[in-house]
PDB file of N, CA and C in Angstrom:
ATOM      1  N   UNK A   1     -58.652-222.860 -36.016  1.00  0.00           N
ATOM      2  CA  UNK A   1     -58.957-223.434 -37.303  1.00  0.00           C
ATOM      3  C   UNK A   1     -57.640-223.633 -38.050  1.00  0.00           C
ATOM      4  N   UNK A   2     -57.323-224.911 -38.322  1.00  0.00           N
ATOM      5  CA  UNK A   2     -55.926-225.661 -39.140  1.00  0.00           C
ATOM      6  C   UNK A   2     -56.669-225.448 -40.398  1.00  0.00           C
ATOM      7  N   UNK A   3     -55.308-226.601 -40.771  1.00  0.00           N
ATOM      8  CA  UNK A   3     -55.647-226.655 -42.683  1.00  0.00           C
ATOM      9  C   UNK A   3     -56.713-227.699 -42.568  1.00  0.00           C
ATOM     10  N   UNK A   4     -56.775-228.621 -41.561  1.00  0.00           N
ATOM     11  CA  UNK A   4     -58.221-229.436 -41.650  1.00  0.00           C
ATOM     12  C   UNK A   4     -59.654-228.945 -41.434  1.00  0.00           C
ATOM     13  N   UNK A   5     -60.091-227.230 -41.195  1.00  0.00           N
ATOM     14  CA  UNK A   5     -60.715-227.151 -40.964  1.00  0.00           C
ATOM     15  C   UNK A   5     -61.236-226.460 -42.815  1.00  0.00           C
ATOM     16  N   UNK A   6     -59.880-225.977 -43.124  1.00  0.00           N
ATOM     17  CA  UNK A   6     -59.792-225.254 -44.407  1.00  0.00           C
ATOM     18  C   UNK A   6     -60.343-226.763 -45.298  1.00  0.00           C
ATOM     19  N   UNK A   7     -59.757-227.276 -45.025  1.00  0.00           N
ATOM     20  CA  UNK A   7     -60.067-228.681 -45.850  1.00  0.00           C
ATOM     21  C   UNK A   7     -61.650-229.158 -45.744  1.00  0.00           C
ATOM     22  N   UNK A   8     -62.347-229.224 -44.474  1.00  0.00           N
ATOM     23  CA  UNK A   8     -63.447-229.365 -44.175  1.00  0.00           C
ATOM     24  C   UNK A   8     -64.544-228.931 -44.995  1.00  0.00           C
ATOM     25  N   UNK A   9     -64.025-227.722 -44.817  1.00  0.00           N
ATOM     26  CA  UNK A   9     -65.067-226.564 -45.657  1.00  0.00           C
ATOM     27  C   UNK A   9     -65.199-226.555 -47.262  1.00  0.00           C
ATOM     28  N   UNK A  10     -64.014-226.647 -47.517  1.00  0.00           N
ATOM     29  CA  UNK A  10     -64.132-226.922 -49.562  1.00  0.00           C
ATOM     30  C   UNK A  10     -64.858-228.393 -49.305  1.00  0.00           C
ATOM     31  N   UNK A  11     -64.670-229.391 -48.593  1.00  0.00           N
ATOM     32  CA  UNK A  11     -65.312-230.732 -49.144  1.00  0.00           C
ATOM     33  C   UNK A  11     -66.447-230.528 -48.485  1.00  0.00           C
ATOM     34  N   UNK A  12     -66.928-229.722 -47.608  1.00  0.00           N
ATOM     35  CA  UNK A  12     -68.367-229.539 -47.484  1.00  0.00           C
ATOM     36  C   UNK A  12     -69.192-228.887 -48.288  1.00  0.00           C
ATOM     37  N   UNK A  13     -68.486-227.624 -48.980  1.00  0.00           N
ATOM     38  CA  UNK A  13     -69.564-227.202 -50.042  1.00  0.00           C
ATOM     39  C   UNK A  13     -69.220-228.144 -51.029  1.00  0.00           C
ATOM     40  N   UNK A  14     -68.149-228.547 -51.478  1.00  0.00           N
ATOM     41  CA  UNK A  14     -68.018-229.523 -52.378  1.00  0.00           C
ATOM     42  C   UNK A  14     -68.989-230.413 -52.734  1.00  0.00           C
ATOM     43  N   UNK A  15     -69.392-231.267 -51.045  1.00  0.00           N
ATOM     44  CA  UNK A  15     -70.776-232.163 -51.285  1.00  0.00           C
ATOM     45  C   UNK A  15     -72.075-231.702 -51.710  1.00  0.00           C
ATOM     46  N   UNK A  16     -72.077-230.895 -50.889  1.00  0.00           N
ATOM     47  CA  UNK A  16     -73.556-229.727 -51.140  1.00  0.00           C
ATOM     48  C   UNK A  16     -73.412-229.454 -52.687  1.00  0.00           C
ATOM     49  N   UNK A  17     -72.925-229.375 -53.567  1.00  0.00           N
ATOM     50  CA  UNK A  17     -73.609-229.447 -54.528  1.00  0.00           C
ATOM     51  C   UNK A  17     -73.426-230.262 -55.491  1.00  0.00           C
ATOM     52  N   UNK A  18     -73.100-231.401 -54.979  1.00  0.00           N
ATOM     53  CA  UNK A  18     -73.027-233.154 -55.694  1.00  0.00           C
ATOM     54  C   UNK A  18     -74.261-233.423 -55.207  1.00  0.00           C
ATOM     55  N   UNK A  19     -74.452-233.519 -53.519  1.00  0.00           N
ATOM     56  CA  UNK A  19     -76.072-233.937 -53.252  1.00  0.00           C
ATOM     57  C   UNK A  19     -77.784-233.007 -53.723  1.00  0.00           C
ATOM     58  N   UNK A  20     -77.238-232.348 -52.397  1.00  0.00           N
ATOM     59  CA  UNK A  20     -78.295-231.276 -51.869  1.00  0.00           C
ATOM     60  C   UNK A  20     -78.558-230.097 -53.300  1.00  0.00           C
ATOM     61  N   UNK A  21     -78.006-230.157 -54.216  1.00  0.00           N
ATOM     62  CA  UNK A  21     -78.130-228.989 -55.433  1.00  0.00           C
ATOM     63  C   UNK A  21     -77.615-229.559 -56.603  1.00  0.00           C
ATOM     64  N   UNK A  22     -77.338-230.958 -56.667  1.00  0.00           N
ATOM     65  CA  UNK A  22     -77.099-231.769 -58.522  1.00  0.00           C
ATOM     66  C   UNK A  22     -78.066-231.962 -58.868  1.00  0.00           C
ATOM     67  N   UNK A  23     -78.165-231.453 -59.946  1.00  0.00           N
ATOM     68  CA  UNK A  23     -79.208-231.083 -61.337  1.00  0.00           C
ATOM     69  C   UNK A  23     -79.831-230.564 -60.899  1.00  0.00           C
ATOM     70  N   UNK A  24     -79.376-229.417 -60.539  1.00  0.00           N
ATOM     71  CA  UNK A  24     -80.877-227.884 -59.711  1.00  0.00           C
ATOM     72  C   UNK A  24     -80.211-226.761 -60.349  1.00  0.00           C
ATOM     73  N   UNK A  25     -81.241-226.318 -61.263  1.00  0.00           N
ATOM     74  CA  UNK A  25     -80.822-224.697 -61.741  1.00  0.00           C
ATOM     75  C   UNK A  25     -80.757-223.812 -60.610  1.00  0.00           C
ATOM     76  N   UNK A  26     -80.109-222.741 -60.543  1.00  0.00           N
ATOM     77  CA  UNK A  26     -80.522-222.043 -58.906  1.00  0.00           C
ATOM     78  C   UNK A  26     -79.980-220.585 -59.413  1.00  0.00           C
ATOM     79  N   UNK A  27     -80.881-219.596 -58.945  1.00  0.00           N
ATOM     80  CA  UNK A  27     -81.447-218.359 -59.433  1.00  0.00           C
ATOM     81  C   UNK A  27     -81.388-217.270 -58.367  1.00  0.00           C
ATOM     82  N   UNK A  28     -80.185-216.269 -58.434  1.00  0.00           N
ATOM     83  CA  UNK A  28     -79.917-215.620 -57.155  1.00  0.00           C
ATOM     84  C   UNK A  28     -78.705-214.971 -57.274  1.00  0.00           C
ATOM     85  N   UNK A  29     -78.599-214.469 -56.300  1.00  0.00           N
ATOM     86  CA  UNK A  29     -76.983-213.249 -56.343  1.00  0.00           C
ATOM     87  C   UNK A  29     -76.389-213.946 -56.073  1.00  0.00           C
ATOM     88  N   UNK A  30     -74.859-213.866 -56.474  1.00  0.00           N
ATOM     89  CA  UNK A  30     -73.424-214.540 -56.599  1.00  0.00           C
ATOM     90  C   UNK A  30     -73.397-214.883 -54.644  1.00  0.00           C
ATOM     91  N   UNK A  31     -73.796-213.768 -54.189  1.00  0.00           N
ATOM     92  CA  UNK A  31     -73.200-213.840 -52.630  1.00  0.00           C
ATOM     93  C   UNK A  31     -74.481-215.089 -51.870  1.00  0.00           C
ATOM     94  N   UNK A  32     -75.377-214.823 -52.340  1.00  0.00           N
ATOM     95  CA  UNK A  32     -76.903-215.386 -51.978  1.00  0.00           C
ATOM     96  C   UNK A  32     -76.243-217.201 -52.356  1.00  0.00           C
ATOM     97  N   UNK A  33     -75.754-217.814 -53.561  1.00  0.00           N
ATOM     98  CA  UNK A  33     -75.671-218.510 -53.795  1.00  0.00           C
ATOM     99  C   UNK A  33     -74.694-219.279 -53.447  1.00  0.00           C
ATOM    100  N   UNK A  34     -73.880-218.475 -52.845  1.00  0.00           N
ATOM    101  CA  UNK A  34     -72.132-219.098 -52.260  1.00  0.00           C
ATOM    102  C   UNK A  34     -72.226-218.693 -50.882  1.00  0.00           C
ATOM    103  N   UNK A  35     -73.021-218.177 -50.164  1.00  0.00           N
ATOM    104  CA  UNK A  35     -73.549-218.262 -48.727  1.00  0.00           C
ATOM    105  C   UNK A  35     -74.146-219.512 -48.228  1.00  0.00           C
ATOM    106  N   UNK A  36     -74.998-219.421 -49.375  1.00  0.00           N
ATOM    107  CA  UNK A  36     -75.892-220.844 -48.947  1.00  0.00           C
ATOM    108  C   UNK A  36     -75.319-222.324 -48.930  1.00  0.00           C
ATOM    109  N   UNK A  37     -74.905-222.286 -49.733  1.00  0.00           N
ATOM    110  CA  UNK A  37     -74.478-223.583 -50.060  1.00  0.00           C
ATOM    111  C   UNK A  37     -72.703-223.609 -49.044  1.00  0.00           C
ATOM    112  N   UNK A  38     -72.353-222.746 -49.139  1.00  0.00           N
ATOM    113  CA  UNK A  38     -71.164-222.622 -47.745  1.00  0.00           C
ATOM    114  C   UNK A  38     -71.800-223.237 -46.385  1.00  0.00           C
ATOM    115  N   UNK A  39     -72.800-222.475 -46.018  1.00  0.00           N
ATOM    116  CA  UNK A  39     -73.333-222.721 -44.672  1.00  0.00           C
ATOM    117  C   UNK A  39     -73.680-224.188 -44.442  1.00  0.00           C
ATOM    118  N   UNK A  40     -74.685-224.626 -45.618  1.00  0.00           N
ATOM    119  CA  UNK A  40     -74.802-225.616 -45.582  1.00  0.00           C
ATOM    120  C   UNK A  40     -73.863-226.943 -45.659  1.00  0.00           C
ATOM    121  N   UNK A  41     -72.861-226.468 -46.459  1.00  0.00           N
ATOM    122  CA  UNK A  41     -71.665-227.619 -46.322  1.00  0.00           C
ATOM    123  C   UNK A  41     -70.939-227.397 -45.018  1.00  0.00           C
ATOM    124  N   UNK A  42     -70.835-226.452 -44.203  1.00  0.00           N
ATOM    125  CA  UNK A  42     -70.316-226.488 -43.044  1.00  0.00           C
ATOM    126  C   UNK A  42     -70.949-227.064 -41.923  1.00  0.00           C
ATOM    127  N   UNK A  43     -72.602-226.947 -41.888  1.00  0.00           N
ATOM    128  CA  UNK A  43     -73.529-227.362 -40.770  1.00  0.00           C
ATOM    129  C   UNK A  43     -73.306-228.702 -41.044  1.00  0.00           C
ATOM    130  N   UNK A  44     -73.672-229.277 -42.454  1.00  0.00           N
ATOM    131  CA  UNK A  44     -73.451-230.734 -42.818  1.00  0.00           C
ATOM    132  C   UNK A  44     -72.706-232.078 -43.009  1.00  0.00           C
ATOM    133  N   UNK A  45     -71.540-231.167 -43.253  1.00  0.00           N
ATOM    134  CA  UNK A  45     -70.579-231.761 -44.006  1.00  0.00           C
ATOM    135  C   UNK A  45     -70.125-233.299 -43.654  1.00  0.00           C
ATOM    136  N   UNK A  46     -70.645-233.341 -42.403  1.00  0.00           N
ATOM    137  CA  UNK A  46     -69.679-234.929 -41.788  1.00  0.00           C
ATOM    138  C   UNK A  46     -70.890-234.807 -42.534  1.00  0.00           C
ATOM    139  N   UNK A  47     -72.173-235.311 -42.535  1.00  0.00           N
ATOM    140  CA  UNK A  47     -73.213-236.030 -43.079  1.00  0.00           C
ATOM    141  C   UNK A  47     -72.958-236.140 -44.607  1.00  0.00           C
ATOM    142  N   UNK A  48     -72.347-234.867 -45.403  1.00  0.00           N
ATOM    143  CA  UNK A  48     -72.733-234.808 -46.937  1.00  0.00           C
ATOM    144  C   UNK A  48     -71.677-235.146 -47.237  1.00  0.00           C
ATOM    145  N   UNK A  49     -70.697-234.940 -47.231  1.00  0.00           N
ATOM    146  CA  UNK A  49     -69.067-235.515 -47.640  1.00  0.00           C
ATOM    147  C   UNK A  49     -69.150-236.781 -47.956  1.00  0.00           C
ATOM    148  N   UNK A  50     -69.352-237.952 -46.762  1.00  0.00           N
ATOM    149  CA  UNK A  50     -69.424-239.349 -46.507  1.00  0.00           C
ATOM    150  C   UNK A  50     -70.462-239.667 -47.753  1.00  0.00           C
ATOM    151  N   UNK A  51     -71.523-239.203 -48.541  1.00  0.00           N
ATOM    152  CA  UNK A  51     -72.225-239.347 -49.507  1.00  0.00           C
ATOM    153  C   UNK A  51     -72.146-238.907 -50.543  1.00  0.00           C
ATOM    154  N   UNK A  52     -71.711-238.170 -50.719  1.00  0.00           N
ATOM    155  CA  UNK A  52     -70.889-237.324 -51.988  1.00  0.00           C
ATOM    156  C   UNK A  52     -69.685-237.737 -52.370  1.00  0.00           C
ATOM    157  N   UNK A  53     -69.268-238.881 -51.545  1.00  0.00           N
ATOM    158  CA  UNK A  53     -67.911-239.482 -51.833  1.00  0.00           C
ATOM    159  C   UNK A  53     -68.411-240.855 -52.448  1.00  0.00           C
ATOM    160  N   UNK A  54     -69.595-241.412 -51.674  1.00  0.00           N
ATOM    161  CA  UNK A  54     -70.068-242.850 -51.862  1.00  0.00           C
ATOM    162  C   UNK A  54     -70.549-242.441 -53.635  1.00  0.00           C
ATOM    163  N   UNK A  55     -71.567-241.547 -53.775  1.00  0.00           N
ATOM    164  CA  UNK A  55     -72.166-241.416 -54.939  1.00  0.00           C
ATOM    165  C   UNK A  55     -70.848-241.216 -56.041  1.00  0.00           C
ATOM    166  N   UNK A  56     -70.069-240.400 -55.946  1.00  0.00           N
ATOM    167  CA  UNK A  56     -69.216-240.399 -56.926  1.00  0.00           C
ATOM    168  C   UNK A  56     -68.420-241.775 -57.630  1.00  0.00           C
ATOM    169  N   UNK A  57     -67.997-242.442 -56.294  1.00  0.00           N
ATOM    170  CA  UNK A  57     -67.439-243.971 -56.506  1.00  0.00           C
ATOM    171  C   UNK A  57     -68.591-244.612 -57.327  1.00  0.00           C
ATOM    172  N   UNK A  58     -69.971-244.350 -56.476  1.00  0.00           N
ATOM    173  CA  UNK A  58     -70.750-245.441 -57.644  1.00  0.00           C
ATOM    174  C   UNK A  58     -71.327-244.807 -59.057  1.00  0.00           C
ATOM    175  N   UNK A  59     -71.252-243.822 -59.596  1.00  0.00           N
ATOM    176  CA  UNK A  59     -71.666-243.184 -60.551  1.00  0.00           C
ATOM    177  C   UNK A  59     -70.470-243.433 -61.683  1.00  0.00           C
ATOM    178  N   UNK A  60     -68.952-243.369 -60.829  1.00  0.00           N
ATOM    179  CA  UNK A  60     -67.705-243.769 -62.145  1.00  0.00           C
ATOM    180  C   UNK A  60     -68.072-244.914 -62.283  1.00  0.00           C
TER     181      UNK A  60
END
């Protein structure tokens, strides 16, 4: 694991909560809540990145 994998991972949770968790209150332990959304930006990320990048461009 390089700095691209380090890189991977911040823009995967990054997306995960532009997509999969924008405008969602979410109710849970600090670790519960930064687990989840970690995992999920890692399983996802080629998928959520590529959309979380598109949505941002069209939302500015």
């Amino acid at each position: 694991m390089g700095i691209l994998g380090i890189i991977y991972m911040i823009a995967g949770y990054w997306a995960v909560g532009e997509t999969i968790y924008a405008n969602k209150i979410r109710i849970g332990t600090a670790q519960n809540l930064f687990l989840s959304r970690f995992i999920l930006g890692f399983a996802f990320g080629f998928i959520l990145i590529p959309i979380a990048i598109i949505k941002k461009i069209i939302m500015h």
